[in-house]
Protein backbone atom coordinates (compact mmCIF):
# COMPACT_ATOMS: atom_id res chain seq x y z
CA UNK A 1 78.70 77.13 84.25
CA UNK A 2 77.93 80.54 82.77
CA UNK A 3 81.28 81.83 81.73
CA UNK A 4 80.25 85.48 80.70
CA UNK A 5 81.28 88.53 82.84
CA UNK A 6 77.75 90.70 83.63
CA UNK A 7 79.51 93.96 84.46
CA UNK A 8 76.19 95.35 84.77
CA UNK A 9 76.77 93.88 88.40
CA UNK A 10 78.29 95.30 90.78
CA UNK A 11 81.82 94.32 90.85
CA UNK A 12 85.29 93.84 92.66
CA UNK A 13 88.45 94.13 90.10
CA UNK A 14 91.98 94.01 91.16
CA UNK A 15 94.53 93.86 88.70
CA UNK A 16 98.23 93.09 89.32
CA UNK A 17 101.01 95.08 87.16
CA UNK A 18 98.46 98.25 86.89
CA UNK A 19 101.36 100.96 86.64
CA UNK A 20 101.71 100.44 82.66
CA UNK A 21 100.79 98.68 79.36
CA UNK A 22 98.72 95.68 79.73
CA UNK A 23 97.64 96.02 83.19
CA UNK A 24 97.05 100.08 82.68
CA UNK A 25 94.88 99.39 79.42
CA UNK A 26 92.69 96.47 81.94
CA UNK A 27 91.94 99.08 83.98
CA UNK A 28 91.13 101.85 82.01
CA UNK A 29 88.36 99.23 79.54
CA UNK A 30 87.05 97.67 82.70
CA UNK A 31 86.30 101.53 84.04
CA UNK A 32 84.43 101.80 81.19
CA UNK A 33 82.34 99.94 81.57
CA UNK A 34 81.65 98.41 84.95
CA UNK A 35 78.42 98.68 87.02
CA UNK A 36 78.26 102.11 89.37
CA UNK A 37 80.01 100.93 92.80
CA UNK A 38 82.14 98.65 91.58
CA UNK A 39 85.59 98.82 93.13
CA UNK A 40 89.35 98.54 91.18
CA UNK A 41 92.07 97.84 92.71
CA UNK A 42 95.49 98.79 91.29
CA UNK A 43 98.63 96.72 92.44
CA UNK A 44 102.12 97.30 91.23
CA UNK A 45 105.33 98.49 92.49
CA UNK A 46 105.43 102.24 90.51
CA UNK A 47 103.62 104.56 93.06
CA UNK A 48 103.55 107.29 90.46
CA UNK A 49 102.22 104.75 87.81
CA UNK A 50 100.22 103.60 90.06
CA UNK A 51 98.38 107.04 90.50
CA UNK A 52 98.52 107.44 86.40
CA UNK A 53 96.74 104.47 86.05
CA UNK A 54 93.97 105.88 88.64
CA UNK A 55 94.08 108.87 87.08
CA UNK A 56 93.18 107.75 83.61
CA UNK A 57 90.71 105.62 84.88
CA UNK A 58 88.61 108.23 87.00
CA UNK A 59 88.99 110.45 83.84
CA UNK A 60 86.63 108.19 82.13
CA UNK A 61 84.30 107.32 84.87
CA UNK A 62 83.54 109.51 88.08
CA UNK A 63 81.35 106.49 89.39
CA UNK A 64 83.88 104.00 90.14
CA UNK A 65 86.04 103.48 93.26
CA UNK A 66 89.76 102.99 92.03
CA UNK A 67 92.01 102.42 94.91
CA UNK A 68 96.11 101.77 94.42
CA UNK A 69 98.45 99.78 96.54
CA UNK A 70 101.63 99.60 96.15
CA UNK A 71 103.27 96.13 96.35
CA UNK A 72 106.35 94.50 95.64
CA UNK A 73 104.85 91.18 93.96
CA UNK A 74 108.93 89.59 93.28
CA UNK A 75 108.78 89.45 97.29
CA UNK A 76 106.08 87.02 97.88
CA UNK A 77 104.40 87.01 101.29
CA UNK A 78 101.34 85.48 101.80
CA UNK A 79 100.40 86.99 105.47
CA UNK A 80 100.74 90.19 103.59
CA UNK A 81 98.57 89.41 101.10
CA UNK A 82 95.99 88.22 103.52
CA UNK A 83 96.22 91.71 105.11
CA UNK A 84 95.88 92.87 101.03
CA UNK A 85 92.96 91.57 100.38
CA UNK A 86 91.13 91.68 103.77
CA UNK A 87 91.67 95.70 103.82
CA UNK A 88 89.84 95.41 100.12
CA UNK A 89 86.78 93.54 101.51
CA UNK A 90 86.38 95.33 104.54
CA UNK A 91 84.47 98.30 102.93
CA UNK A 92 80.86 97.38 104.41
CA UNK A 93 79.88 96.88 100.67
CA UNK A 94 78.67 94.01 98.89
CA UNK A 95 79.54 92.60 95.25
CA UNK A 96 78.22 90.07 92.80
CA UNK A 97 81.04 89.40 90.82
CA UNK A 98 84.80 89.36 92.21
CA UNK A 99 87.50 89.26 89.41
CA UNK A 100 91.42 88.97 89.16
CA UNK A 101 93.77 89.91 86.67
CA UNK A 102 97.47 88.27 87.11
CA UNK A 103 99.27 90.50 84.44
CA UNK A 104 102.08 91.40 86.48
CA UNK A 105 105.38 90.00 85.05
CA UNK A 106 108.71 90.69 83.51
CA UNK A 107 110.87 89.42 80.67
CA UNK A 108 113.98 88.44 82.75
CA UNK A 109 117.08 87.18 81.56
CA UNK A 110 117.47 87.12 77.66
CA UNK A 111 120.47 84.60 77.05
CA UNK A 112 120.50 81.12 76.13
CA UNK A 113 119.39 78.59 78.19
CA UNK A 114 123.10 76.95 79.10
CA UNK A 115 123.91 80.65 80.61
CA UNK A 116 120.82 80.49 82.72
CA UNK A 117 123.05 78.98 85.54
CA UNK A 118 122.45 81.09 88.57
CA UNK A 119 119.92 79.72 91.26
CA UNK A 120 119.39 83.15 92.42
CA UNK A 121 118.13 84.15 88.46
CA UNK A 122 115.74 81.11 88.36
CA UNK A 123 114.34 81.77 92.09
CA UNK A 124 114.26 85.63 91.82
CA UNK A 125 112.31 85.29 88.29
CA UNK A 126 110.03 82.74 90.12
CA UNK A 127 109.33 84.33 92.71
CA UNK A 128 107.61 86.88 90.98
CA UNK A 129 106.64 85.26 87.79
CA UNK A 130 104.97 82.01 89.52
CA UNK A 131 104.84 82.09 93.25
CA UNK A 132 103.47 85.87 93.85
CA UNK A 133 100.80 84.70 91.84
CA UNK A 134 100.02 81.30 93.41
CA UNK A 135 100.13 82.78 96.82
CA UNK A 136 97.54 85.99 95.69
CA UNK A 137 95.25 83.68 93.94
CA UNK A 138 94.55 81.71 96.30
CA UNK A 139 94.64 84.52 99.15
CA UNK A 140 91.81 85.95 96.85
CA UNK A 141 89.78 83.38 96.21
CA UNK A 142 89.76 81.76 99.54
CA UNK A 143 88.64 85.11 101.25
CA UNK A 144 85.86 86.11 98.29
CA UNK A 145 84.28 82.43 98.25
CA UNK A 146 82.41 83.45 101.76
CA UNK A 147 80.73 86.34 100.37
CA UNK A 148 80.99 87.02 96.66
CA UNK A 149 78.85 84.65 94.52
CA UNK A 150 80.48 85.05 91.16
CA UNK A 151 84.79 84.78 90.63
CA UNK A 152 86.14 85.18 87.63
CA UNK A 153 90.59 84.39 87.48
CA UNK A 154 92.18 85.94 84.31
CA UNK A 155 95.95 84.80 83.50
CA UNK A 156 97.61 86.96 80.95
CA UNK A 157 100.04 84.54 79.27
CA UNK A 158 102.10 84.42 76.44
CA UNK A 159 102.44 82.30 73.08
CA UNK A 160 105.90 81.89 74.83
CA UNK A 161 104.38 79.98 77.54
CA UNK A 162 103.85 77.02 74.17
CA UNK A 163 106.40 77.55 71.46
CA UNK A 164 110.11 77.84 72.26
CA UNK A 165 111.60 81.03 71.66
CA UNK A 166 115.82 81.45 71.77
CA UNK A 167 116.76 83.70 74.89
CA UNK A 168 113.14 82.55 76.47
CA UNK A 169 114.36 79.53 78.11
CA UNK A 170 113.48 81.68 81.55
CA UNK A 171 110.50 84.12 80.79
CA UNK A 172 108.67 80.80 78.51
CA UNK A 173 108.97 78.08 81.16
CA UNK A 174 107.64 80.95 83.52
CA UNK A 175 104.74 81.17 81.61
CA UNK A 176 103.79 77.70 80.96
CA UNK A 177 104.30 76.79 84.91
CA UNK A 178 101.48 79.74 85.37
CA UNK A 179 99.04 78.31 82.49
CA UNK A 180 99.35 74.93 84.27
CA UNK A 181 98.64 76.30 87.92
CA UNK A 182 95.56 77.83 86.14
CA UNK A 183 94.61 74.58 84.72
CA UNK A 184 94.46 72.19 87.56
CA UNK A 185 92.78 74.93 89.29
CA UNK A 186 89.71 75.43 86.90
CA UNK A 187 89.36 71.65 86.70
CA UNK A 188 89.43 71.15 90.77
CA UNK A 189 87.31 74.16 91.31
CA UNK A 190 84.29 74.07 89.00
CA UNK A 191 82.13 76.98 90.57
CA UNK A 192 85.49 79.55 89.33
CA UNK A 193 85.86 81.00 85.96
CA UNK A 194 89.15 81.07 84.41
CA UNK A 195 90.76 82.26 81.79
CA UNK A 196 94.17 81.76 80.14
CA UNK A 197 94.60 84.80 77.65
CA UNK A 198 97.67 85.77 74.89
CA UNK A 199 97.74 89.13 74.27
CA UNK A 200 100.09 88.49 70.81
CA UNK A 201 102.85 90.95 70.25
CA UNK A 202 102.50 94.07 72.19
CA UNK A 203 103.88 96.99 71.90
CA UNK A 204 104.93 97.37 75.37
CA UNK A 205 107.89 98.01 77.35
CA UNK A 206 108.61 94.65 77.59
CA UNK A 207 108.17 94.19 74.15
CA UNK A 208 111.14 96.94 73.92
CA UNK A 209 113.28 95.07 76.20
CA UNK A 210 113.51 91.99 73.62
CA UNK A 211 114.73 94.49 70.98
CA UNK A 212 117.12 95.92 72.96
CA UNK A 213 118.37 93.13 75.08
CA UNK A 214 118.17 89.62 73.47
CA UNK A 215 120.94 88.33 72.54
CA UNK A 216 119.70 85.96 69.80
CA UNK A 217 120.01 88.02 66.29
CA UNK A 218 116.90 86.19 64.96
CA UNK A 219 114.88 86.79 68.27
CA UNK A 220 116.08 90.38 67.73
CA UNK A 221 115.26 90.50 63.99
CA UNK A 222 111.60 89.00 64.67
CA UNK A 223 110.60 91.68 66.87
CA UNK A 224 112.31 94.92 65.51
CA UNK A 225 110.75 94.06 62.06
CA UNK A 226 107.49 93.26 63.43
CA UNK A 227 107.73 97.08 65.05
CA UNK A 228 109.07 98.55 62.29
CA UNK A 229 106.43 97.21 59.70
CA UNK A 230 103.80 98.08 62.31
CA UNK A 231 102.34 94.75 62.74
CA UNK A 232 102.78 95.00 66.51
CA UNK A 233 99.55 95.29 68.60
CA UNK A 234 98.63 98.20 70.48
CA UNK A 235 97.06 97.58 74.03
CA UNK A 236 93.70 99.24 73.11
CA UNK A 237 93.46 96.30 70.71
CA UNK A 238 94.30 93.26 72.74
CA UNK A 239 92.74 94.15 75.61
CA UNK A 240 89.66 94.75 73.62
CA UNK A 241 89.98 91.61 72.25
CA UNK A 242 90.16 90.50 75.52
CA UNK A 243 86.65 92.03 77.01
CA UNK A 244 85.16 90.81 74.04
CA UNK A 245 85.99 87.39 74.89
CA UNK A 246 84.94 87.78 78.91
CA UNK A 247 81.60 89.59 77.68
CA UNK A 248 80.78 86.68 75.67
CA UNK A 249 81.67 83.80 77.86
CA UNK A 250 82.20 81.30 74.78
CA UNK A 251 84.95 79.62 75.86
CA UNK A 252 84.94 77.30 79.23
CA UNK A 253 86.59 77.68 82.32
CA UNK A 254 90.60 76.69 81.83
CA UNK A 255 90.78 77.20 78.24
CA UNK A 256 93.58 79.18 76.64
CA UNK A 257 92.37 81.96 73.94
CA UNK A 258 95.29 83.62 71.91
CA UNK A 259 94.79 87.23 70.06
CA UNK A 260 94.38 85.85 67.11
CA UNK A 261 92.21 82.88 67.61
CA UNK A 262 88.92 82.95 66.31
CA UNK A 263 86.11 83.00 69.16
């Protein structure tokens, strides 16, 4: 299977946690440089990020369709996300290549795992973290299979989702449950292209929220002197790194690329 993205084609894009960061900078590269008539879609919960997002995009190309919904993705509901993604399709147009980005996330509770003893912390983190994306994906690619002949699933996981981190007990195990949904799926469905991608330290908001909430000193320490000495990424440059990798298809479907691996 040809792994490489063609965005000369005419495309369908949604990408999940569009108000900010990671999912903002998707957005604006894919703009860039998709096919005239493609069609992004923006999902997060931030209406006015949301429109900042569009905004930024349609700054940088007049020729593409960006449309925003506004969605609540820790509530998972999967007869609203047929509704989603039916309302998407139904524009009378046609695509070759249909594409997902599941970027949407959050860093949830930074303590150590023994204090992680609430079943309402572990479902609520979940729900958004794992299940929102389960139920999507698979809204998405059952409804695009009928008409769209190329799919493409990107994950946006973490180095967290592999190596333990103290005070990532929840946000980690969230991650690696997601990189092994992705797996079993590229291996069952051979005709979908997926890809499992670490974006290495970000300078994000999330990124902020370690510094300012972990409890673990050395946790903390790691990522305040990674700021401070400026060896934090900036999304222009992972998400490059990321198109890079999608433009030149050399990895196969299910395999898990880091920042800093060499492709």
């Amino acid at each position: 299977m040809v792994t490489a993205i063609d965005f000369n084609k005419k495309s369908l894009i949604i990408i999940t946690g569009a108000s900010q960061g990671i999912g903002r900078e998707i957005g604006c590269f894919v703009g860039k440089i998709c096919k005239s008539g493609s069609k992004i879609i923006l999902i997060a919960r931030s209406e006015g990020g949301l429109n900042e997002s569009r905004n930024k995009i349609i700054d940088s190309n007049n020729d593409v369709v960006v449309t925003t919904y506004v969605r609540d993705l820790s509530k998972p509901d999967i007869e609203d996300y047929k509704i989603l993604i039916d309302e998407i399709l139904n524009d009378g147009k046609s695509y070759d290549n249909a594409i997902i980005f599941h970027n949407a996330g959050q860093v949830g509770a930074l303590v150590n795992a023994v204090k992680l003893n609430q079943l309402e912390t572990w479902r609520s983190y979940y729900d958004l973290n794992l299940f929102s994306v389960a139920l999507l994906n698979s809204t998405f690619l059952e409804r695009c299979k009928e008409n769209i002949p190329n799919l493409y699933v990107i994950n946006i996981s973490s180095l967290c989702g592999h190596k333990p981190f103290a005070d990532m007990a929840l946000y980690g195990s969230g991650k690696a449950a997601r990189d092994l949904y992705f797996s079993v799926l590229a291996i069952e469905e051979p005709n979908i292209n997926v890809l499992k991608y670490c974006p290495g330290p970000v300078d994000t908001a999330m990124f902020n929220e370690v510094i300012e909430k972990a409890q673990n000193i050395e946790l903390k320490t790691q990522f305040t002197e990674m700021k401070n000495n400026e060896t934090v990424l900036t999304t222009k440059q992972t998400i490059g790194k990321l198109f890079e990798i999608l433009e030149s298809g050399k990895y196969k479907s299910g395999d898990l690329i880091d920042y800093f691996d060499r492709v």
